[in-house]
Protein backbone atom coordinates (compact mmCIF):
# COMPACT_ATOMS: atom_id res chain seq x y z
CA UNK A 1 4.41 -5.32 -33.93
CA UNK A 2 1.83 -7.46 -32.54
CA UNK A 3 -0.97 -5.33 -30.37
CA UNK A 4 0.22 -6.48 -26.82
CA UNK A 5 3.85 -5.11 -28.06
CA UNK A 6 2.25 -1.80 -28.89
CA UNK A 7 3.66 0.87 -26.60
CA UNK A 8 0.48 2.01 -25.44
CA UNK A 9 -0.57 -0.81 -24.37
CA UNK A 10 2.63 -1.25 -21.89
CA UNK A 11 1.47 2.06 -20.78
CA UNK A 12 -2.18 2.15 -20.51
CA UNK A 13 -2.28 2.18 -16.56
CA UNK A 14 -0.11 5.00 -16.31
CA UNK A 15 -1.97 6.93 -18.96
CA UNK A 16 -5.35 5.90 -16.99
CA UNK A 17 -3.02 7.31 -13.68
CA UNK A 18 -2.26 10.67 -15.34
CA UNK A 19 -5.51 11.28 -16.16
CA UNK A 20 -7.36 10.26 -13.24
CA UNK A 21 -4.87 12.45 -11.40
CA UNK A 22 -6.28 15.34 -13.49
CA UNK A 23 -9.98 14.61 -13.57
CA UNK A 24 -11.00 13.07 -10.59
CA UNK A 25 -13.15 10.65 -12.70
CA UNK A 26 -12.51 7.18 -13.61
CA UNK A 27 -14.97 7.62 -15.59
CA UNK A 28 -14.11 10.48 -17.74
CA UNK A 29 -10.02 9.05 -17.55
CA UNK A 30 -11.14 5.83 -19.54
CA UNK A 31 -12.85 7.72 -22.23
CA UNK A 32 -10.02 10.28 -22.47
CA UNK A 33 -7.68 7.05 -22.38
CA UNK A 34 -9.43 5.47 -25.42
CA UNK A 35 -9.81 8.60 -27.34
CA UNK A 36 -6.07 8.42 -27.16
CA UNK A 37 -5.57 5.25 -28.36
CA UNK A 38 -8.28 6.04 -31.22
CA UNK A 39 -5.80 8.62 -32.23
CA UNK A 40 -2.61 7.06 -31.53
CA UNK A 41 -4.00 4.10 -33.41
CA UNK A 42 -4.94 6.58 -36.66
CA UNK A 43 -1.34 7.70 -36.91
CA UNK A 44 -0.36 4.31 -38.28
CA UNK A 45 2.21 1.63 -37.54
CA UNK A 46 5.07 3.36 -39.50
CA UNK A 47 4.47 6.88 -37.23
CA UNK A 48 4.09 5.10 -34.53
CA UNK A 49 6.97 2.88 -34.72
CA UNK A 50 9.05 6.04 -35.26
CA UNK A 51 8.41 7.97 -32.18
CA UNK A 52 11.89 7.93 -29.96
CA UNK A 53 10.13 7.91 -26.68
CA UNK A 54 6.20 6.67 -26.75
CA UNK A 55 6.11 7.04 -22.80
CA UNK A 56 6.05 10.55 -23.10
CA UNK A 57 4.49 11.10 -26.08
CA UNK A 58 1.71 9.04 -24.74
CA UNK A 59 1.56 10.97 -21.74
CA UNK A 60 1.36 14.30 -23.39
CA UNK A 61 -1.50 12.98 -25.74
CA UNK A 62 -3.47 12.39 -22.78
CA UNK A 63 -2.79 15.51 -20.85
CA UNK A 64 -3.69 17.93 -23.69
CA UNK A 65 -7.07 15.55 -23.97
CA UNK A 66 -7.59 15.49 -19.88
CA UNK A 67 -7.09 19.50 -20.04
CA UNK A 68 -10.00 20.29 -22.44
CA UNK A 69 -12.09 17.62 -20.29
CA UNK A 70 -11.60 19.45 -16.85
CA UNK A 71 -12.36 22.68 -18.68
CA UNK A 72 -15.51 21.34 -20.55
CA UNK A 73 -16.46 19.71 -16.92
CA UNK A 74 -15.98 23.31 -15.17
CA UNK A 75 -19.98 24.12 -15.68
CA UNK A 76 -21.05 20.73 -14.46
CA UNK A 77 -19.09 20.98 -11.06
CA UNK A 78 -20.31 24.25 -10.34
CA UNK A 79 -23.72 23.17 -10.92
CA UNK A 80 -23.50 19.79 -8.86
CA UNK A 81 -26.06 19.07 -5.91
CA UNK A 82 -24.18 18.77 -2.66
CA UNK A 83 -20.34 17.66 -1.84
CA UNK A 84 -18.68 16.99 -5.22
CA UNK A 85 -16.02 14.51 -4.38
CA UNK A 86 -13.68 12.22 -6.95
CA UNK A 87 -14.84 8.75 -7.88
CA UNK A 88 -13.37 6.17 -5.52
CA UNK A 89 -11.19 3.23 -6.89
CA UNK A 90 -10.86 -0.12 -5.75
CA UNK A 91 -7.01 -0.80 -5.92
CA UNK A 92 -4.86 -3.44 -5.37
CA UNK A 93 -2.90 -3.91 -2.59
CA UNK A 94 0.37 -3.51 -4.40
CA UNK A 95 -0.76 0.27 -4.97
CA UNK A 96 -0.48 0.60 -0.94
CA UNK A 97 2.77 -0.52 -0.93
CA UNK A 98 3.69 2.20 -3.33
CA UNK A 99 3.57 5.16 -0.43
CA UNK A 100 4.57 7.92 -2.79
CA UNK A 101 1.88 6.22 -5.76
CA UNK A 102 -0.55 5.97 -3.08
CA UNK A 103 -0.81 9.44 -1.51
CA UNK A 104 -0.67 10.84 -5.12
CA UNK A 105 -4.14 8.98 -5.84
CA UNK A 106 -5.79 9.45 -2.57
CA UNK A 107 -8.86 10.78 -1.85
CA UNK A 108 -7.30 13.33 0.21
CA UNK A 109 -5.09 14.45 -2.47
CA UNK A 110 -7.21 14.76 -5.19
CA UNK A 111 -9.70 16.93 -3.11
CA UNK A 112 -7.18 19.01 -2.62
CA UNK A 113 -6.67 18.74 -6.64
CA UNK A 114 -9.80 20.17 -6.96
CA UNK A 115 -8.69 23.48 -5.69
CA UNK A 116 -6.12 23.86 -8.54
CA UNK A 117 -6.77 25.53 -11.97
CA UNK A 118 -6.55 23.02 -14.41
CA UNK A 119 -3.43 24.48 -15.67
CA UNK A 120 -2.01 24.02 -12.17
CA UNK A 121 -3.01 20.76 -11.68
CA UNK A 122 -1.58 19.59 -15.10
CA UNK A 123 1.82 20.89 -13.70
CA UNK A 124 1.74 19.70 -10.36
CA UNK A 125 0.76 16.18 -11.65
CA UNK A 126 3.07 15.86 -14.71
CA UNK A 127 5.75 17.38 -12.27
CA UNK A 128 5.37 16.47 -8.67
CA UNK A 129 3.98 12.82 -9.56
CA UNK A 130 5.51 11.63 -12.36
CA UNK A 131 9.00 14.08 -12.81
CA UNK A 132 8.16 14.80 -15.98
CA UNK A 133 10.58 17.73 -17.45
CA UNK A 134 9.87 21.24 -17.32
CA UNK A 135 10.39 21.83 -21.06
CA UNK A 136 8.13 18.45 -21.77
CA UNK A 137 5.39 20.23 -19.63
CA UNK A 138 5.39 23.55 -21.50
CA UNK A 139 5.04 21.95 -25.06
CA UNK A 140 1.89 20.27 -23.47
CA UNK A 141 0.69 23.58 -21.52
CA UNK A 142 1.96 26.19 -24.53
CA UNK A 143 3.83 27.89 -22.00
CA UNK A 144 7.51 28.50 -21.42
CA UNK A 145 9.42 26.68 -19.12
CA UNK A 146 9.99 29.24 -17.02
CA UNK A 147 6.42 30.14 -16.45
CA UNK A 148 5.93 26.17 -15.90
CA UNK A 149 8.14 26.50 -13.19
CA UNK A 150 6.48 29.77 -11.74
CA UNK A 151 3.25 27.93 -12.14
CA UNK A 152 4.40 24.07 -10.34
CA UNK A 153 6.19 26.39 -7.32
CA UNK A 154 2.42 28.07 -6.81
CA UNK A 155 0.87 24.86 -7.04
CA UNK A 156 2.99 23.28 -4.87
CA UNK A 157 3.13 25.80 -2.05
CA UNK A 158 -1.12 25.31 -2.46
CA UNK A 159 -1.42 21.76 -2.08
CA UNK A 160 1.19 21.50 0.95
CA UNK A 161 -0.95 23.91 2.92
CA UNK A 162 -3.62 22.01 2.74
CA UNK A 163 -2.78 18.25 2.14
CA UNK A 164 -2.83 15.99 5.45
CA UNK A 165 -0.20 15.02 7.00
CA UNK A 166 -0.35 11.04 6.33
CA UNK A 167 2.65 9.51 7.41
CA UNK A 168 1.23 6.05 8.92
CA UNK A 169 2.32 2.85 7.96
CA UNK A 170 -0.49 0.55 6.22
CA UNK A 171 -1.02 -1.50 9.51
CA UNK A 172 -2.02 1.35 11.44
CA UNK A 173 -4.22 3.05 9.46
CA UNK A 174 -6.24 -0.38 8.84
CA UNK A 175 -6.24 -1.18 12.40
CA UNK A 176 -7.60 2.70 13.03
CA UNK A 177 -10.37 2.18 10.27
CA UNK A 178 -11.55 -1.57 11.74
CA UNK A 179 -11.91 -0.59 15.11
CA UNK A 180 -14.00 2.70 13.80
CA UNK A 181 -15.81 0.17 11.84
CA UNK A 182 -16.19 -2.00 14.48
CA UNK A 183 -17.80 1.01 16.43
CA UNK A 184 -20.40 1.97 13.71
CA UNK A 185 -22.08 -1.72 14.01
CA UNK A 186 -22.19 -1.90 17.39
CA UNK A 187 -23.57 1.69 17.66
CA UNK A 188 -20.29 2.38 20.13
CA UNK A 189 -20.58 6.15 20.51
CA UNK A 190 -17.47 5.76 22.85
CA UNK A 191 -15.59 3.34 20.26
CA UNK A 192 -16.52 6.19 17.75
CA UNK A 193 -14.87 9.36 20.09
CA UNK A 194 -11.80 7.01 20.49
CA UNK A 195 -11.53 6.34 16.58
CA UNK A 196 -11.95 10.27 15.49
CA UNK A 197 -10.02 13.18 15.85
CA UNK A 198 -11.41 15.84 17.64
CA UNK A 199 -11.87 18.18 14.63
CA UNK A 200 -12.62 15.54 12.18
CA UNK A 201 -14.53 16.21 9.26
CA UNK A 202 -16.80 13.72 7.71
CA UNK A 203 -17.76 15.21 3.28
CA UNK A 204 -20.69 12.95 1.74
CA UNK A 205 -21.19 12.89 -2.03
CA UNK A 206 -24.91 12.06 -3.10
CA UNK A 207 -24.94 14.17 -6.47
CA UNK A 208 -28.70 14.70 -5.30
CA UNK A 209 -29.45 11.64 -6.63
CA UNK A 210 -29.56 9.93 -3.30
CA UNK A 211 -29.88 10.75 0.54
CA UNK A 212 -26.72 12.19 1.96
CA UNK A 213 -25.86 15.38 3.95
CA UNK A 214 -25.17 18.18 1.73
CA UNK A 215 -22.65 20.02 4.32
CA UNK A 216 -19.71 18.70 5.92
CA UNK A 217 -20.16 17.30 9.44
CA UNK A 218 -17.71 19.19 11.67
CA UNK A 219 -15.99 17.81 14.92
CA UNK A 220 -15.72 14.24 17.03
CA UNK A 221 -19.42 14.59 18.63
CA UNK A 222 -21.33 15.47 15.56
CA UNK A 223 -19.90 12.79 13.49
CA UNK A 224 -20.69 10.21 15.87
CA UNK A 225 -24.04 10.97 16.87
CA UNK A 226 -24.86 11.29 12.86
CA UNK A 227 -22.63 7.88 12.72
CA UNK A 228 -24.13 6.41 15.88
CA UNK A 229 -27.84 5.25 14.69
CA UNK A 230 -26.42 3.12 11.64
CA UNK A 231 -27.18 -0.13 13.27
CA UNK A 232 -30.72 0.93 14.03
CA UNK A 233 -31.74 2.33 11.00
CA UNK A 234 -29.65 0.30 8.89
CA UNK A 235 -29.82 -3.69 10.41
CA UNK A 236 -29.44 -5.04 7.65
CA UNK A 237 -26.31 -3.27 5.97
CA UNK A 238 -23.21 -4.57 6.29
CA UNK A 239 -19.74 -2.23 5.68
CA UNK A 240 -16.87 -4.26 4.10
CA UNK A 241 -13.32 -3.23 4.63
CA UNK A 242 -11.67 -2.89 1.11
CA UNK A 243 -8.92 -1.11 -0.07
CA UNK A 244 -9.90 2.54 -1.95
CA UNK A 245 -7.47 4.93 -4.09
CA UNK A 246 -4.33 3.01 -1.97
CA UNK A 247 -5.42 2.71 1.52
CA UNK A 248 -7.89 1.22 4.00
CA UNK A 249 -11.81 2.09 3.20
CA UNK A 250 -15.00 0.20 3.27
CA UNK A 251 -17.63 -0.33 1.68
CA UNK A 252 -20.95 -0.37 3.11
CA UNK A 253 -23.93 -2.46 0.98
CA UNK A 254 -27.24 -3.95 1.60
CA UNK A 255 -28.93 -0.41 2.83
CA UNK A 256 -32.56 0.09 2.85
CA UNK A 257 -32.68 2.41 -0.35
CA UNK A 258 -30.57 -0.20 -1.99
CA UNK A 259 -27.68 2.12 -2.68
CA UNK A 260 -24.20 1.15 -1.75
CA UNK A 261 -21.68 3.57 -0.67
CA UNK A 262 -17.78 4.22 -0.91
CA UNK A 263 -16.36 5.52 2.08
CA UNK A 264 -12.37 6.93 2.34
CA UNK A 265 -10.46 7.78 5.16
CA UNK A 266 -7.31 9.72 6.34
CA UNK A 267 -6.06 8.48 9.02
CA UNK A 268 -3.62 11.12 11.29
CA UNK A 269 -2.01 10.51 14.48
CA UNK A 270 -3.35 7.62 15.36
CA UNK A 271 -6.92 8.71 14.62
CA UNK A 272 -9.47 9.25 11.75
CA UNK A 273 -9.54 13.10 10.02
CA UNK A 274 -11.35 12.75 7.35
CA UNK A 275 -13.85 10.62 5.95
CA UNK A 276 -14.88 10.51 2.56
CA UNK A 277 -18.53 8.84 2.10
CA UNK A 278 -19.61 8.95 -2.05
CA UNK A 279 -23.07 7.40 -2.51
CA UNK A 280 -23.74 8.89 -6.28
CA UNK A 281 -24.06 5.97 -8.16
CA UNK A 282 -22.69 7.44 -11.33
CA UNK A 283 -19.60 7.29 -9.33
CA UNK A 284 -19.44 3.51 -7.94
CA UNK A 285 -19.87 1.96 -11.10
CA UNK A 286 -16.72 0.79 -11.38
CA UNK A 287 -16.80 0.01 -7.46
CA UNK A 288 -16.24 -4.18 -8.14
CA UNK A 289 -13.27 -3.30 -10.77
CA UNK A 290 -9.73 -3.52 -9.49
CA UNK A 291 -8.15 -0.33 -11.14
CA UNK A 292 -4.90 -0.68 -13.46
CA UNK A 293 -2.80 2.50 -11.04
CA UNK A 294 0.73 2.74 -12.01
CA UNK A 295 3.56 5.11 -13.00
């Protein structure tokens, strides 16, 4: 078996999927990816060649390893300066046009991720995103099936209470985000109003490495007037539409401290909800690299 026939290769960007899913972190997903692939590579070519089905071996390899990550990572978040939010990925627009594939990666979502124990998020993931078997979930957990079950119902339940409700087609949610772009570089306090909802809620992630509000901005007025002065105080940044974790976003570059940022939106009724702004630049290193998203 030549390496490009190796089943892990054939799976690497859903293995990278599962475990950004779980972490939040590009980042930390690639390193629990090749630590894999260290140890699926150790087992040798006659073990490997035996496993029935690598797909889900594979996939519970990297869950077990994703599991002890977001539990060694629990002290870190609860230390973090500010907003924690998940590292943005640039994404192809093929992941878009994967609705289902594209909600599951969003900014949004994983936010709401974050809520989860890591236990629950395991289960939801394995479960809700990729249909993985109850009994496949609690050899990866150590828990029965039926308490896998009791476990993916709670989870569940918690992330549709407080997921958005983002049922737009691709075309309207990019034509919402331009003309709220549009509004930003012109300064268009009324554009602005007309792009947000009324209770919108604008999260920025600086990690206290750079300048960014450490409190969420609350409501249609307050988001504009902090939104409003960006052509003043920054002339010569420019934000670029790109696609982020599946949908429209932008990225804005060329600011006077030299530090680009990632911004994410959800886009509801016909108007902006929620925007996502990370400026941590531990977390847009990967910013220029078109993520591998699959499942």
């Amino acid at each position: 078996m030549t390496v490009a026939e190796d089943p892990f290769v054939a799976h690497r960007g859903l293995l990278f999927t599962v475990c950004y899913q779980m972490l939040g972190s590009a980042t930390d997903a690639e390193d629990v990816v090749q630590d894999t692939w260290m140890r699926w590579d150790a087992i040798g070519a006659e073990a490997r060649a035996a496993v029935r089905e690598p797909r889900g071996f594979l996939v519970r390899m990297v869950t077990r390893k994703a599991l002890d990550r977001m539990r060694a990572n629990a002290r870190r978040r609860e230390e973090y300066v500010g907003e924690w939010l998940p590292e943005p990925l640039l994404t192809a627009p093929d992941v878009a046009d994967d609705v289902e594939l594209a909600e599951s990666v969003s900014m949004a979502m994983l936010t709401v991720l974050e809520t989860l124990t890591p236990t629950e998020r395991a289960v939801f993931v394995l479960r809700e995103v990729f249909d993985t078997p109850y009994d496949e979930i609690a050899a990866v957990i150590g828990k029965s099936a039926v308490a896998v079950r009791q476990i993916g119902h709670r989870a569940r339940e918690h992330v549709a209470a407080r997921r958005p409700r983002m049922d737009v087609s691709r075309g309207e949610q990019e034509e919402v985000v331009r003309r709220f772009l549009e509004a930003v570089t012109q300064g268009d306090l009324q554009g602005l109003l007309d792009a947000l909802a009324p209770d919108v809620v604008l999260v920025a992630d600086g990690g206290g490495v750079v300048q960014a509000v450490v409190r969420p901005v609350i409501g249609a007025k307050k988001v504009a007037n902090f939104l409003r002065p960006f052509s003043r105080l920054a002339p010569e940044a420019r934000m670029l539409p790109i696609l982020l974790n599946g949908a429209a976003g932008a990225r804005v570059v060329g600011t006077d401290d030299g530090y680009d940022t990632a911004i994410s939106f959800v886009v509801e009724d016909g108007r902006i909800s929620r925007i996502y702004a990370v400026r941590n630049p531990a977390k847009l290193g990967r910013i220029d690299v078109e993520a591998t998203i699959s499942r």
